[in-house]
N, C-alpha and C. Protein backbone atom coordinates (compact mmCIF):
# COMPACT_ATOMS: atom_id res chain seq x y z
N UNK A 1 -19.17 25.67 41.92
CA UNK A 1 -20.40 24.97 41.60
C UNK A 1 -21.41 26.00 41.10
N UNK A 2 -21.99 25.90 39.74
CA UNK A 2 -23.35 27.15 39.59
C UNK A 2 -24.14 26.75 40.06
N UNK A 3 -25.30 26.99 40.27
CA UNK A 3 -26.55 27.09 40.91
C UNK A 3 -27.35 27.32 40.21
N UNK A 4 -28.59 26.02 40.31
CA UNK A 4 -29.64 26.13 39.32
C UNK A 4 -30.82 26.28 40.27
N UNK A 5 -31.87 26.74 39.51
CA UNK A 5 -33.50 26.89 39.89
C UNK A 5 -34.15 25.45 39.97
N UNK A 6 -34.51 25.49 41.09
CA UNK A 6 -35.95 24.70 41.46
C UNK A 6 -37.03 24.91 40.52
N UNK A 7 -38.23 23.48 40.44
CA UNK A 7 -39.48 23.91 40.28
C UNK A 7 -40.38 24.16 41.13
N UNK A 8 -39.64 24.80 42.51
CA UNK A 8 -40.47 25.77 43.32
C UNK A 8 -40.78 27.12 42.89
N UNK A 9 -39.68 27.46 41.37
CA UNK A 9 -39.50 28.72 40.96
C UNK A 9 -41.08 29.25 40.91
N UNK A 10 -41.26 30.71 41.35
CA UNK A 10 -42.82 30.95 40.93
C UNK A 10 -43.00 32.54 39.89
N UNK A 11 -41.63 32.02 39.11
CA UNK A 11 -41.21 32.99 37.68
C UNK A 11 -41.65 34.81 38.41
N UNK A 12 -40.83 35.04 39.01
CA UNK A 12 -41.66 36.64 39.82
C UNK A 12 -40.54 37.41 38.84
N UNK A 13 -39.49 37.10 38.32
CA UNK A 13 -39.37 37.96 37.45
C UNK A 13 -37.57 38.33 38.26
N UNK A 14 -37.43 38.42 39.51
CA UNK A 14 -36.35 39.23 40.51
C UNK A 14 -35.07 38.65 40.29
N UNK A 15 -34.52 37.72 39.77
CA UNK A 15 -33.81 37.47 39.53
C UNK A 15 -32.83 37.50 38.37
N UNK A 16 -33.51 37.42 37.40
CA UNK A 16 -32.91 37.41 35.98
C UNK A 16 -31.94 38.97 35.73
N UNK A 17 -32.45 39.96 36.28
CA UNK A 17 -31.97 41.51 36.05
C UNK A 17 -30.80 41.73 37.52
N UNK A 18 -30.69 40.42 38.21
CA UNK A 18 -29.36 40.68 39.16
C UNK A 18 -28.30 39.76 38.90
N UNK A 19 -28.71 39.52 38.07
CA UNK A 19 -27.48 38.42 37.98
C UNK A 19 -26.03 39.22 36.56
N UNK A 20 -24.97 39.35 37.48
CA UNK A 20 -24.20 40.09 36.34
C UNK A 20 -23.38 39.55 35.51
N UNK A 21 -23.85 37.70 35.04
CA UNK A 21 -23.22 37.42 33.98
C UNK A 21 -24.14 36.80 32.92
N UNK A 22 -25.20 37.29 33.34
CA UNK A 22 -26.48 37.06 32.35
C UNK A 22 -26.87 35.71 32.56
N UNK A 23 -26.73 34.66 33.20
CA UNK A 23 -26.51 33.41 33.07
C UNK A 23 -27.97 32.51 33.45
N UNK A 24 -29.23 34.06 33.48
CA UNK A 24 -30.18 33.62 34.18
C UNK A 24 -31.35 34.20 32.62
N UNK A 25 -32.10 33.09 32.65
CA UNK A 25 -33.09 33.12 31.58
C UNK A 25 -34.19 32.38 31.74
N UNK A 26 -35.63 33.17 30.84
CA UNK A 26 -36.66 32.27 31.10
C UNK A 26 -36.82 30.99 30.42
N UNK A 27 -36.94 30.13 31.03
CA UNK A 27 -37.29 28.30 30.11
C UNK A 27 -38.78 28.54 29.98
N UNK A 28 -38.64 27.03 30.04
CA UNK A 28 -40.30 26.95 29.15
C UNK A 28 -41.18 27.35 30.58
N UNK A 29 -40.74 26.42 31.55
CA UNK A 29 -41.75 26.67 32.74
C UNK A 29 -41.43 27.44 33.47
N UNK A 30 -39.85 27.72 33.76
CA UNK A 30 -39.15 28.73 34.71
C UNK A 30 -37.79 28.66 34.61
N UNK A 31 -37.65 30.13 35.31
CA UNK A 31 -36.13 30.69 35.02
C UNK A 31 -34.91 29.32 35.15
N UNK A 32 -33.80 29.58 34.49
CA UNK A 32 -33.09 28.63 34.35
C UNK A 32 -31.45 29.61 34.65
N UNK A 33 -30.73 28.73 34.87
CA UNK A 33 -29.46 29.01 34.96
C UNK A 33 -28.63 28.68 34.01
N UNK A 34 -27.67 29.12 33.33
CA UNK A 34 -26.64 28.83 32.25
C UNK A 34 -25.40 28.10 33.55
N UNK A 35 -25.28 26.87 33.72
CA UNK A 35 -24.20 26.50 34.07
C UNK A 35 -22.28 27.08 33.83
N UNK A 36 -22.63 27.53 32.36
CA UNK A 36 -21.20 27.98 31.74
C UNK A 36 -21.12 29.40 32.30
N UNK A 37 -22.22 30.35 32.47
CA UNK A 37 -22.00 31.14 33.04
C UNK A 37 -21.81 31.89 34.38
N UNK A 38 -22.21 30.44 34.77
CA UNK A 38 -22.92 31.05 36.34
C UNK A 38 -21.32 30.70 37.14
N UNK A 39 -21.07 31.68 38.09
CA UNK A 39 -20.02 31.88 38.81
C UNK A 39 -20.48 31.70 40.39
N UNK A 40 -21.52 31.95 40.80
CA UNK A 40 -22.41 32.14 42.06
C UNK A 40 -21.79 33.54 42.64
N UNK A 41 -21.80 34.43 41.15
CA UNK A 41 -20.89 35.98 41.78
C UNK A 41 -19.84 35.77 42.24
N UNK A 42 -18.97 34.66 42.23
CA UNK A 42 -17.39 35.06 42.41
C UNK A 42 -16.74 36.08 41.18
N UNK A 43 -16.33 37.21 41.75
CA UNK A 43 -15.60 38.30 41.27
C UNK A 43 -16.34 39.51 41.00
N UNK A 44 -17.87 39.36 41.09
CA UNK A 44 -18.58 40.64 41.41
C UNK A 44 -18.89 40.60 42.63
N UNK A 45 -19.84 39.81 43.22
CA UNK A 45 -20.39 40.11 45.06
C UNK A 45 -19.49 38.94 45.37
N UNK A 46 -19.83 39.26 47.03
CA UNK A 46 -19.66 38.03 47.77
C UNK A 46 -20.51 36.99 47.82
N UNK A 47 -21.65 37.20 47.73
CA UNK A 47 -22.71 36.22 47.78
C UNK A 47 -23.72 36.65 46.57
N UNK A 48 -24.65 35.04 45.93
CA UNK A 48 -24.73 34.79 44.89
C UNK A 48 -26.42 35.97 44.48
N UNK A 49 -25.91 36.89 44.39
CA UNK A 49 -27.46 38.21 44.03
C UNK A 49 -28.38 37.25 43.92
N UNK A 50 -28.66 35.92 42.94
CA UNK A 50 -30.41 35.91 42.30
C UNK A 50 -30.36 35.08 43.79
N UNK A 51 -30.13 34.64 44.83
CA UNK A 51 -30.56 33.82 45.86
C UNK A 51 -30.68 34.56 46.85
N UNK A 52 -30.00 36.10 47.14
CA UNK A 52 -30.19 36.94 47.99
C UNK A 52 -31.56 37.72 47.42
N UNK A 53 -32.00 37.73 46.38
CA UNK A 53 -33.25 37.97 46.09
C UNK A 53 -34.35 37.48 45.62
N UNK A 54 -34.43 36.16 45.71
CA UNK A 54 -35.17 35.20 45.40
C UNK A 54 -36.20 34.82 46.87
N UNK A 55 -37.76 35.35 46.54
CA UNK A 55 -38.21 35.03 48.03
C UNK A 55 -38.87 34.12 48.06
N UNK A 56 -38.70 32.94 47.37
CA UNK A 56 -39.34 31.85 47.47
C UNK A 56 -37.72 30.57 47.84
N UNK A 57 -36.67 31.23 48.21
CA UNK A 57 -35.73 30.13 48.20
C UNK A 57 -35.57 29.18 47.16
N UNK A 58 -35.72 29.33 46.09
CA UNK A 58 -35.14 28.22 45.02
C UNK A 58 -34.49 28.25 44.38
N UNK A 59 -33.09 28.66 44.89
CA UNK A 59 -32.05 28.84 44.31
C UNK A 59 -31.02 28.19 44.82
N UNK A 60 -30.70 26.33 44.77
CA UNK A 60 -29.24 25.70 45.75
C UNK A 60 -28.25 25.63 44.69
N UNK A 61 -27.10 25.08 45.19
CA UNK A 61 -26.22 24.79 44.12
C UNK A 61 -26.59 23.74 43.67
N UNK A 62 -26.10 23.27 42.15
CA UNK A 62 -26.58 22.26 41.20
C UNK A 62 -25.52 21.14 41.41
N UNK A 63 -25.78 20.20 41.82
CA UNK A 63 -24.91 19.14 42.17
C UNK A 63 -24.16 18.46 40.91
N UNK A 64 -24.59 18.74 39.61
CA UNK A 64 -24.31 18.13 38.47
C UNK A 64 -23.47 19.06 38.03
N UNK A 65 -22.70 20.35 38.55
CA UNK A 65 -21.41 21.22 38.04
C UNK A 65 -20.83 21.90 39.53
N UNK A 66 -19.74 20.65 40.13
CA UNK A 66 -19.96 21.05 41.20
C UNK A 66 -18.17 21.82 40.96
N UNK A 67 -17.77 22.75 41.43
CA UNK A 67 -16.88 23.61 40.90
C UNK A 67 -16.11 24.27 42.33
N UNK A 68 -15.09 24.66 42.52
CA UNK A 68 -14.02 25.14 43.46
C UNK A 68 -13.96 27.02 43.53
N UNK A 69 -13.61 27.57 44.51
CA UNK A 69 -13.82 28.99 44.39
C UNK A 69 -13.17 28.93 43.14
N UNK A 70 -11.93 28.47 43.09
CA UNK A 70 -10.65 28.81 42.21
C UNK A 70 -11.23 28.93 40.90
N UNK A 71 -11.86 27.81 40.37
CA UNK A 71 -12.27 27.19 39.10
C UNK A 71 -13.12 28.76 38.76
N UNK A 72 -14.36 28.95 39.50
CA UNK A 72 -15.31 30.01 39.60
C UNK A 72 -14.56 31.59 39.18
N UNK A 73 -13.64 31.39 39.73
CA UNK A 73 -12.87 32.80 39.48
C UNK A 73 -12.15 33.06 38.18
N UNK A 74 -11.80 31.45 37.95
CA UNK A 74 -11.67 31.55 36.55
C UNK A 74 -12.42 31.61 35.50
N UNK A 75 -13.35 30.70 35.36
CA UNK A 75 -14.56 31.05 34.88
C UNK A 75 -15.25 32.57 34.68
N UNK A 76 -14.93 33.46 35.77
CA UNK A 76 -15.39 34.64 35.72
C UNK A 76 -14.20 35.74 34.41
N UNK A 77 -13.09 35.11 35.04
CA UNK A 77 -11.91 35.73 34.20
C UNK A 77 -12.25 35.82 32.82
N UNK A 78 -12.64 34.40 32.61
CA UNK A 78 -12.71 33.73 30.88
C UNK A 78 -14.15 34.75 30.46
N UNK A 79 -15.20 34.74 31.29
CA UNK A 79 -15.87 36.33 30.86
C UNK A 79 -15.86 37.02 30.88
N UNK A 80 -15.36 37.67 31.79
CA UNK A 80 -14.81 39.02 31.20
C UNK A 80 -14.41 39.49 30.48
N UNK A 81 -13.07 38.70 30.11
CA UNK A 81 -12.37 38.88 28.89
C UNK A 81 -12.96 39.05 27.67
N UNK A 82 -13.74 37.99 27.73
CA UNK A 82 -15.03 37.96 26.37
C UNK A 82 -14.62 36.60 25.35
């Protein structure tokens, strides 16, 4: 499942530069998540960096791409590769 931003987001900036498949960008009002990219860090961390550094908590999983470790790992595969 990726994980998208709330509009609790309060744009501080901490997230976008931890995330290691780029999948994090600014929108019009606040940071956004790339669904296609977002893995929730399966195959770099164990747990998902922009939510371990996010201090306002607005970071859940997005119920509208809801996804399996397995799927995630693949997903990560298919970027890497390029």
């Amino acid at each position: 499942m990726a994980l998208m931003i709330t509009d609790e987001c309060i744009n501080c900036d901490v997230c976008e530069p931890e995330c290691p498949n780029e999948a994090i960008s600014p929108g019009e009002e606040i940071y956004e998540i790339d669904p296609g990219k977002c893995t929730e860090c399966v195959g770099h961390y164990d747990t998902p960096q922009c939510v371990e550094v996010c201090p306002v908590d607005c970071i859940p999983k997005d119920p509208d791409h809801v996804e399996s470790e397995d799927q995630l790992m693949q997903k990560y595969q298919k970027l890497v590769q390029g």
